[in-house]
C-alpha atoms as a PDB file:
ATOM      1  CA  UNK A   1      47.276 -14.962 -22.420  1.00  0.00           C
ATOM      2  CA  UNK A   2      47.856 -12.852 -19.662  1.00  0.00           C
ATOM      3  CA  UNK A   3      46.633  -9.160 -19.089  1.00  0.00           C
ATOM      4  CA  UNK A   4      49.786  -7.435 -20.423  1.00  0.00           C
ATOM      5  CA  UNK A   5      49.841  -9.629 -23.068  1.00  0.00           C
ATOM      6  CA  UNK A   6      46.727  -8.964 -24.436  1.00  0.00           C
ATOM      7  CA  UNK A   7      47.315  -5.157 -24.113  1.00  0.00           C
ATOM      8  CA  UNK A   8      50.532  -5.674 -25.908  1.00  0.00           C
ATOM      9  CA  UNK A   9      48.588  -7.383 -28.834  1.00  0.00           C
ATOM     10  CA  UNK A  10      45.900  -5.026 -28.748  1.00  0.00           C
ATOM     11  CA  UNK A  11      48.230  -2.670 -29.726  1.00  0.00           C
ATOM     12  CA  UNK A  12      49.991  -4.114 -32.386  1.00  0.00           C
ATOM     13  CA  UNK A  13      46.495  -4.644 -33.760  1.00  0.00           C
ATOM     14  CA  UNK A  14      46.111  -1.109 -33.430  1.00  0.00           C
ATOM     15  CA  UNK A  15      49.085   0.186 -34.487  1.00  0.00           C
ATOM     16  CA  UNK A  16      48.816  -2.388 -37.891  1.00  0.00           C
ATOM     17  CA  UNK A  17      45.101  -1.186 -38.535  1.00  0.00           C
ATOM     18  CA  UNK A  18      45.348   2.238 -37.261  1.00  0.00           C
ATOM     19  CA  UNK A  19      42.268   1.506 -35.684  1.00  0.00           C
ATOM     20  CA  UNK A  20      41.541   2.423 -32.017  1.00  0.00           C
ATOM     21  CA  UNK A  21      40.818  -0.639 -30.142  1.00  0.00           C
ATOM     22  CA  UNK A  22      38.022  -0.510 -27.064  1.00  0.00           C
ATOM     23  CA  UNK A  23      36.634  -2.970 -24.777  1.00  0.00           C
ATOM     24  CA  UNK A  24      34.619  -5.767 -26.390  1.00  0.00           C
ATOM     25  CA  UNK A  25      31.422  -4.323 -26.126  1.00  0.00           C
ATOM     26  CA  UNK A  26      28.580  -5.666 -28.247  1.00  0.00           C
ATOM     27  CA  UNK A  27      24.734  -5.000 -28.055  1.00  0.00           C
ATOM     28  CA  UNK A  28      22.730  -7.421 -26.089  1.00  0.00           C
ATOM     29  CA  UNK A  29      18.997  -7.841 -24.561  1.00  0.00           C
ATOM     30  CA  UNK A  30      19.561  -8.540 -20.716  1.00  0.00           C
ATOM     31  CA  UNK A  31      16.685 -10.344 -18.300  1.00  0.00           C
ATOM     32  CA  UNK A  32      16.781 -10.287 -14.694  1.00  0.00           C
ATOM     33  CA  UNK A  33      14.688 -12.773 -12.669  1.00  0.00           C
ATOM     34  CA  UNK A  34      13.624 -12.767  -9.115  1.00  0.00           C
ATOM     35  CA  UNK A  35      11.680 -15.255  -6.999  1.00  0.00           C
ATOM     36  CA  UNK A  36       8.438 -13.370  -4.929  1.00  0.00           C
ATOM     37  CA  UNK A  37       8.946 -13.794  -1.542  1.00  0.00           C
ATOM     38  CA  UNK A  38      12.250 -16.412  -1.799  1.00  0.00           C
ATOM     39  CA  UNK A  39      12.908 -15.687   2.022  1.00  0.00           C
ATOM     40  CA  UNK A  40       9.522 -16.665   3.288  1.00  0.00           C
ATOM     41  CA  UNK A  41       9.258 -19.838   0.602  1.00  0.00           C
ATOM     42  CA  UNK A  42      12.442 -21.101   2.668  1.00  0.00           C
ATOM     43  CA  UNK A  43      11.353 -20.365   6.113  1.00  0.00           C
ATOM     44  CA  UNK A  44       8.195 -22.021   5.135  1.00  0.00           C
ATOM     45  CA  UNK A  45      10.046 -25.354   3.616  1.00  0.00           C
ATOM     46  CA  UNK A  46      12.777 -25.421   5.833  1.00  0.00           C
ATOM     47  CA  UNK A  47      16.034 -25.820   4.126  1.00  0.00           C
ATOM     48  CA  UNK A  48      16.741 -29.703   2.257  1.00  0.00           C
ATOM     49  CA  UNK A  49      12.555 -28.741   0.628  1.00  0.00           C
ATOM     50  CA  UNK A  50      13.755 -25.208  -0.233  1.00  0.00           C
ATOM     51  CA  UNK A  51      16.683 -26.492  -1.734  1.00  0.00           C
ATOM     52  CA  UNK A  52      14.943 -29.140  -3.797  1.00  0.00           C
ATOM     53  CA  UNK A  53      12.532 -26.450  -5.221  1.00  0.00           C
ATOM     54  CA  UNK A  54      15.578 -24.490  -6.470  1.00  0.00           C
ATOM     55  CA  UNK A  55      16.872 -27.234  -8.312  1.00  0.00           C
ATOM     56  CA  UNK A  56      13.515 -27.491  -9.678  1.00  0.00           C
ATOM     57  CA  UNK A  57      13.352 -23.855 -10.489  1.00  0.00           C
ATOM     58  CA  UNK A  58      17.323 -23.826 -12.060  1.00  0.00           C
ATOM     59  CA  UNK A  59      15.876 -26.225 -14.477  1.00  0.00           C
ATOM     60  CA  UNK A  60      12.627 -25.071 -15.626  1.00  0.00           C
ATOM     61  CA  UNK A  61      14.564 -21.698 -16.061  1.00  0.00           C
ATOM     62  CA  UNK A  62      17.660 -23.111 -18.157  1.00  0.00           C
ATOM     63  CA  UNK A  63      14.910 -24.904 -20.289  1.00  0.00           C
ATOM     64  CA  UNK A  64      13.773 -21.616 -20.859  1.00  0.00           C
ATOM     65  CA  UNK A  65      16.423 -20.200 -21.465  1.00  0.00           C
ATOM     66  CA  UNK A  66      17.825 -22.475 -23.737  1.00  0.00           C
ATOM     67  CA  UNK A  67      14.020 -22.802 -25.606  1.00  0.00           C
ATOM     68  CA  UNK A  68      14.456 -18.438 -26.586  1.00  0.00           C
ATOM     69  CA  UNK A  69      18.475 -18.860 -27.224  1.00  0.00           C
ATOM     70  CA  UNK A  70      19.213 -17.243 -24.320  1.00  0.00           C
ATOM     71  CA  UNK A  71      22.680 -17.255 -22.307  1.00  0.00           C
ATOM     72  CA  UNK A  72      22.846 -17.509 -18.431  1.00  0.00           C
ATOM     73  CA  UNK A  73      25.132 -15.161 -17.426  1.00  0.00           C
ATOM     74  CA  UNK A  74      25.107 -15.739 -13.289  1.00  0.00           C
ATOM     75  CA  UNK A  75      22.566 -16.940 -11.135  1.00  0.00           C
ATOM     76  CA  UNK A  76      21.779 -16.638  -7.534  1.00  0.00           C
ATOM     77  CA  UNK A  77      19.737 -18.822  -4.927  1.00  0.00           C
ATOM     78  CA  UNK A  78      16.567 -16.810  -6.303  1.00  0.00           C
ATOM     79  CA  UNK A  79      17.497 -15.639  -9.648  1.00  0.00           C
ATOM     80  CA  UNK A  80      18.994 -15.428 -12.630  1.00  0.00           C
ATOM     81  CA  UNK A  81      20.622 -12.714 -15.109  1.00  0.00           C
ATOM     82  CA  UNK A  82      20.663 -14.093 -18.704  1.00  0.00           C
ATOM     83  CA  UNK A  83      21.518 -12.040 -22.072  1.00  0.00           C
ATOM     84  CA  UNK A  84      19.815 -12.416 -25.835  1.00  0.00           C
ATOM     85  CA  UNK A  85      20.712 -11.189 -29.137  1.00  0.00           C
ATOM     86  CA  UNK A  86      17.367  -9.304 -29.040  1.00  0.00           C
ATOM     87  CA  UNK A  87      14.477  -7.988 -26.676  1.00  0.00           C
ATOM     88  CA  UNK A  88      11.761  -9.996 -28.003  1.00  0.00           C
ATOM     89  CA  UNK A  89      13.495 -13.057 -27.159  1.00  0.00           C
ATOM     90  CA  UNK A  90      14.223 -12.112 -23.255  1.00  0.00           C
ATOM     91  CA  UNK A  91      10.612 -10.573 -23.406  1.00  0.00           C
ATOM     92  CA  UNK A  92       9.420 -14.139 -24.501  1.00  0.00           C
ATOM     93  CA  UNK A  93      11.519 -15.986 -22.406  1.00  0.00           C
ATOM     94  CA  UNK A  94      10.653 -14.028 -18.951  1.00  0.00           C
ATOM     95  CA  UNK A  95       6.696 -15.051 -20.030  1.00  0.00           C
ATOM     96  CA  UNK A  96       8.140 -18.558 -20.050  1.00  0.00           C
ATOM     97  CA  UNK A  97       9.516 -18.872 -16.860  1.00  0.00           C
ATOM     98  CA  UNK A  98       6.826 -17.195 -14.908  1.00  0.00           C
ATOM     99  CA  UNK A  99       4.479 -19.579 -16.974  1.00  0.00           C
ATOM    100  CA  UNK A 100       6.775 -22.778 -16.322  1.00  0.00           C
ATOM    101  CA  UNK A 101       7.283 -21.956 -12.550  1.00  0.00           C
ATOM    102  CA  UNK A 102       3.471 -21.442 -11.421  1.00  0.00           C
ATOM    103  CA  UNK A 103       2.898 -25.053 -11.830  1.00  0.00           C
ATOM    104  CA  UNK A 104       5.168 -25.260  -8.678  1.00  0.00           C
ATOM    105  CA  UNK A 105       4.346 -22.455  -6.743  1.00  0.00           C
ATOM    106  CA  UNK A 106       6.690 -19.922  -7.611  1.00  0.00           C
ATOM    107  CA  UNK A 107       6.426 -16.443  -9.095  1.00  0.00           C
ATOM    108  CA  UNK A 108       9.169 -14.132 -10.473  1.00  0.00           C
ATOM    109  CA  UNK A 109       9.176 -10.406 -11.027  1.00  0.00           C
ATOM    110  CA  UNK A 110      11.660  -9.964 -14.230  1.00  0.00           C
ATOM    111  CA  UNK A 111      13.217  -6.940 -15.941  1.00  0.00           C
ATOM    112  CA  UNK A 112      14.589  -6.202 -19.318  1.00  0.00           C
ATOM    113  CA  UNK A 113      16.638  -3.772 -20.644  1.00  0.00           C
ATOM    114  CA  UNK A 114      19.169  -3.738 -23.682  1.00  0.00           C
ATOM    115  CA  UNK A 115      22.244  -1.484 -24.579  1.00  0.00           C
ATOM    116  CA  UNK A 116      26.063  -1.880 -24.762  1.00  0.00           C
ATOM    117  CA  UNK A 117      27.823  -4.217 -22.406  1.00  0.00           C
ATOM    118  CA  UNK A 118      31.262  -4.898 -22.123  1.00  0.00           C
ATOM    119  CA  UNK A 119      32.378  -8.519 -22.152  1.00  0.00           C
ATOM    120  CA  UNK A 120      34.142  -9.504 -19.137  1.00  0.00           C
ATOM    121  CA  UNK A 121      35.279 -13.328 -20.791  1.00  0.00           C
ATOM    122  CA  UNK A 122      31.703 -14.942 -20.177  1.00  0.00           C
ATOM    123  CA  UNK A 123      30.366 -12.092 -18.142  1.00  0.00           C
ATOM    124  CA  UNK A 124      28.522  -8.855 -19.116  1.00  0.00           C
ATOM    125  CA  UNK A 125      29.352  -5.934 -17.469  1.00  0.00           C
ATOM    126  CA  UNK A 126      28.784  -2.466 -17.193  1.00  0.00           C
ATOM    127  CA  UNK A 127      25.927   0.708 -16.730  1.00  0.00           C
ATOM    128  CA  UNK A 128      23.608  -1.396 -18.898  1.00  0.00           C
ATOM    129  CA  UNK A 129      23.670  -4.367 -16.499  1.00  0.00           C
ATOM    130  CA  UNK A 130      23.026  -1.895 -13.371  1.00  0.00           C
ATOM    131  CA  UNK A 131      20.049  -0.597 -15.178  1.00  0.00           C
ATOM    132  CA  UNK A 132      18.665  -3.710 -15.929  1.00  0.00           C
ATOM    133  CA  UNK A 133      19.333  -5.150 -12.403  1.00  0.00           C
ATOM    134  CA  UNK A 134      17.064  -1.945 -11.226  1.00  0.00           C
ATOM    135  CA  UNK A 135      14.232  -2.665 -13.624  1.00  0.00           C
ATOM    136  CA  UNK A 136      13.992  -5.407 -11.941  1.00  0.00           C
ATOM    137  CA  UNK A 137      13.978  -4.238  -8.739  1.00  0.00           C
ATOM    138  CA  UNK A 138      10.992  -2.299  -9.625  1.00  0.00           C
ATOM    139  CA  UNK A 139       8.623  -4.883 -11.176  1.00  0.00           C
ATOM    140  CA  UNK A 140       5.345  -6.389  -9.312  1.00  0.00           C
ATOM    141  CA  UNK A 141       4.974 -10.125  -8.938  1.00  0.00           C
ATOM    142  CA  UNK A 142       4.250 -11.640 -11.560  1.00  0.00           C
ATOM    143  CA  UNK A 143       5.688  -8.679 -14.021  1.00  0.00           C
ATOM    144  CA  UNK A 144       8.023  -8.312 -16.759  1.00  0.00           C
ATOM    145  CA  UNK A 145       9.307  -4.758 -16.589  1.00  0.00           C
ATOM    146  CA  UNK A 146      11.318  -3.056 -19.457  1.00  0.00           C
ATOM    147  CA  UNK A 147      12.820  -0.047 -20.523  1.00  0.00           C
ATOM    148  CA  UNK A 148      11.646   2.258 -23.015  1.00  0.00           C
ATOM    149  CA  UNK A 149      15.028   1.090 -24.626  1.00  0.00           C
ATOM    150  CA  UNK A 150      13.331  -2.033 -25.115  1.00  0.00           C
ATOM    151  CA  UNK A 151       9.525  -0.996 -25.627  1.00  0.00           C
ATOM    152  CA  UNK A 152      10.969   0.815 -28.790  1.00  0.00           C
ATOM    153  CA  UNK A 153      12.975  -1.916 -29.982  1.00  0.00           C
ATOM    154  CA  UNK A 154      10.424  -4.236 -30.037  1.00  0.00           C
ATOM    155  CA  UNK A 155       7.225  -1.810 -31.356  1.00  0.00           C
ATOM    156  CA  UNK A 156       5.545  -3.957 -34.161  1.00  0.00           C
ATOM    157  CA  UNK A 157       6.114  -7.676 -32.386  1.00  0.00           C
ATOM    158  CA  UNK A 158       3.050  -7.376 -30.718  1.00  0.00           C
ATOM    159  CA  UNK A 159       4.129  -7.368 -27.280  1.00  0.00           C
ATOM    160  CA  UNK A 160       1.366  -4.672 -25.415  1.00  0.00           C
ATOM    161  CA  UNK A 161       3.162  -2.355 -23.100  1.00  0.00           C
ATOM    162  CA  UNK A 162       1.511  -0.602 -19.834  1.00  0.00           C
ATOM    163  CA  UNK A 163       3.208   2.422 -18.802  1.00  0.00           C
ATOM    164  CA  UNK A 164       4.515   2.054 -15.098  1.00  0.00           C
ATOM    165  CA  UNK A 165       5.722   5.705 -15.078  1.00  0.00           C
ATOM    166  CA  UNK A 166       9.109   6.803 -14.389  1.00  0.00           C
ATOM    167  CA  UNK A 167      11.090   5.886 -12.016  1.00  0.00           C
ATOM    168  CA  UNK A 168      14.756   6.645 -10.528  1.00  0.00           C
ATOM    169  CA  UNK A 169      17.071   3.922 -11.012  1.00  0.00           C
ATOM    170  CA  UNK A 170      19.566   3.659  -7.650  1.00  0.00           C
ATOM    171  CA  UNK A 171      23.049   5.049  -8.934  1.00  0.00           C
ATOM    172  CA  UNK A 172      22.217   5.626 -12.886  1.00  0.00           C
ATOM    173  CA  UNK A 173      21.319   9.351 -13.681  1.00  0.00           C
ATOM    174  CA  UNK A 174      17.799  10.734 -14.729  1.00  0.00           C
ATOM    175  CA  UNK A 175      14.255   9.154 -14.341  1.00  0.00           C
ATOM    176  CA  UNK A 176      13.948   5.719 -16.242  1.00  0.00           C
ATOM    177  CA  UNK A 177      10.370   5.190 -17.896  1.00  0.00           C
ATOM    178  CA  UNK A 178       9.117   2.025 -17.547  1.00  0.00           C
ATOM    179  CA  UNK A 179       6.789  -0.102 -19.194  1.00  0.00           C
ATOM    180  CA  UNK A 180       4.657  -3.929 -18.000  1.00  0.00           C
ATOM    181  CA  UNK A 181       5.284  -6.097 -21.639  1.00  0.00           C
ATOM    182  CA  UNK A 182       2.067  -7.974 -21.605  1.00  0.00           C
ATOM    183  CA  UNK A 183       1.160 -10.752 -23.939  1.00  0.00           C
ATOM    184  CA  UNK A 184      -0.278  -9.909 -27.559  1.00  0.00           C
ATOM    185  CA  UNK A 185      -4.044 -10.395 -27.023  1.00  0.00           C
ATOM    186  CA  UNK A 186      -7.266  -7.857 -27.154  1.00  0.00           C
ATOM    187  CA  UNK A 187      -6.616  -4.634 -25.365  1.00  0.00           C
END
C-alpha cells in the first residue's frame, strides 16, 4: 500500500468511526547498548579478530534479547537499540548482556527509558528514542542507566536504584534525573 493510499484509508476509517486517527504510537521499554572502548578493542585486534568478536557479541546479545522477549530494533558495529513491552524486562536483559559479554572481554554501558514511540513499520521512532539514546550516552562502564520514567515504573520489582543526579539530555528540554538499576541484593 502506498503512502497516499494509506492516508486515503485512514480516512475513511476516520470518517466511518468518527474517530481521529494518529500515528501508531504504542508504549514501549527501550535499551540502548554500547561497547566500552569499541575503537581501541579494534585497533588492538586489528580488523578480521575485531570482526570475529562482533559476531560473537551480535549473538550473545540476540540470545539475550530473545531470553527477556525483547525486539532488536537496529544495531550498529558496537551496539544495539532493542524495545520491550515493559522496563523490567530491558532492565533484566541489559544485566544479561553485560553478564554474557565479560566472559569475552567486553563491557557495555546501557540505558533505558520508556514512553510513547511512533512505529515507523519495524522501527521506533521519535523524542522517546532520543532520550533513551542520551541515557545512554551518560552511563559508566559497566552501567545500566534509566530514567526516572522507568525507576517509577518498575518500584516494587526489586531492582535498587542509585541516583546519578540530573543531567541535560543533548536536544530534549529540561534536566533528566537519572538513576544506576542495580541488582536486588542487600543494600
Amino acid at each position: 500500500m502506498s503512502v497516499i493510499e494509506s492516508a486515503v484509508a485512514r480516512a475513511a476509517a476516520e470518517l466511518h468511526t468518527g474517530r481521529l486517527h494518529f500515528n501508531e504510537r504504542r508504549i514501549a521499554a527501550v535499551l540502548f547498548t554500547d561497547i566500552v572502548g569499541s575503537a581501541a578493542h579494534a585497533f588492538r585486534l586489528g580488523d578480521r579478530a575485531w570482526c570475529e568478536l562482533l559476531e560473537e557479541h551480535d549473538d550473545l546479545v540476540r540470545r539475550a534479547l530473545d531470553l527477556h522477549d525483547g525486539r532488536e530494533i537496529d544495531s550498529s558495529d558496537d551496539g544495539f537499540f532493542a524495545s520491550f513491552d515493559g522496563a523490567s524486562a530491558a532492565i533484566a536483559c541489559a544485566w544479561s548482556i553485560g553478564a554474557a559479554l565479560a566472559p569475552i572481554g567486553l563491557e557495555v554501558r546501557s540505558g533505558v527509558h520508556a514512553g510513547e514511540f511512533e512505529e515507523r513499520g519495524d522501527r521506533l521512532g521519535g523524542i522517546a528514542v532520543a532520550v533513551g539514546a542520551r541515557i545512554a550516552g551518560f552511563a559508566a562502564n559497566g552501567e545500566v542507566l534509566v530514567s526516572r520514567t522507568v525507576r517509577d515504573l518498575v518500584l516494587g520489582s526489586g531492582v535498587r536504584f542509585h541516583d546519578r543526579g540530573l543531567h541535560a539530555l543533548k536536544g530534549i528540554p529540561g534536566d533528566w534525573r537519572l538513576y544506576a538499576a542495580l541488582p536486588t541484593g542487600p543494600d
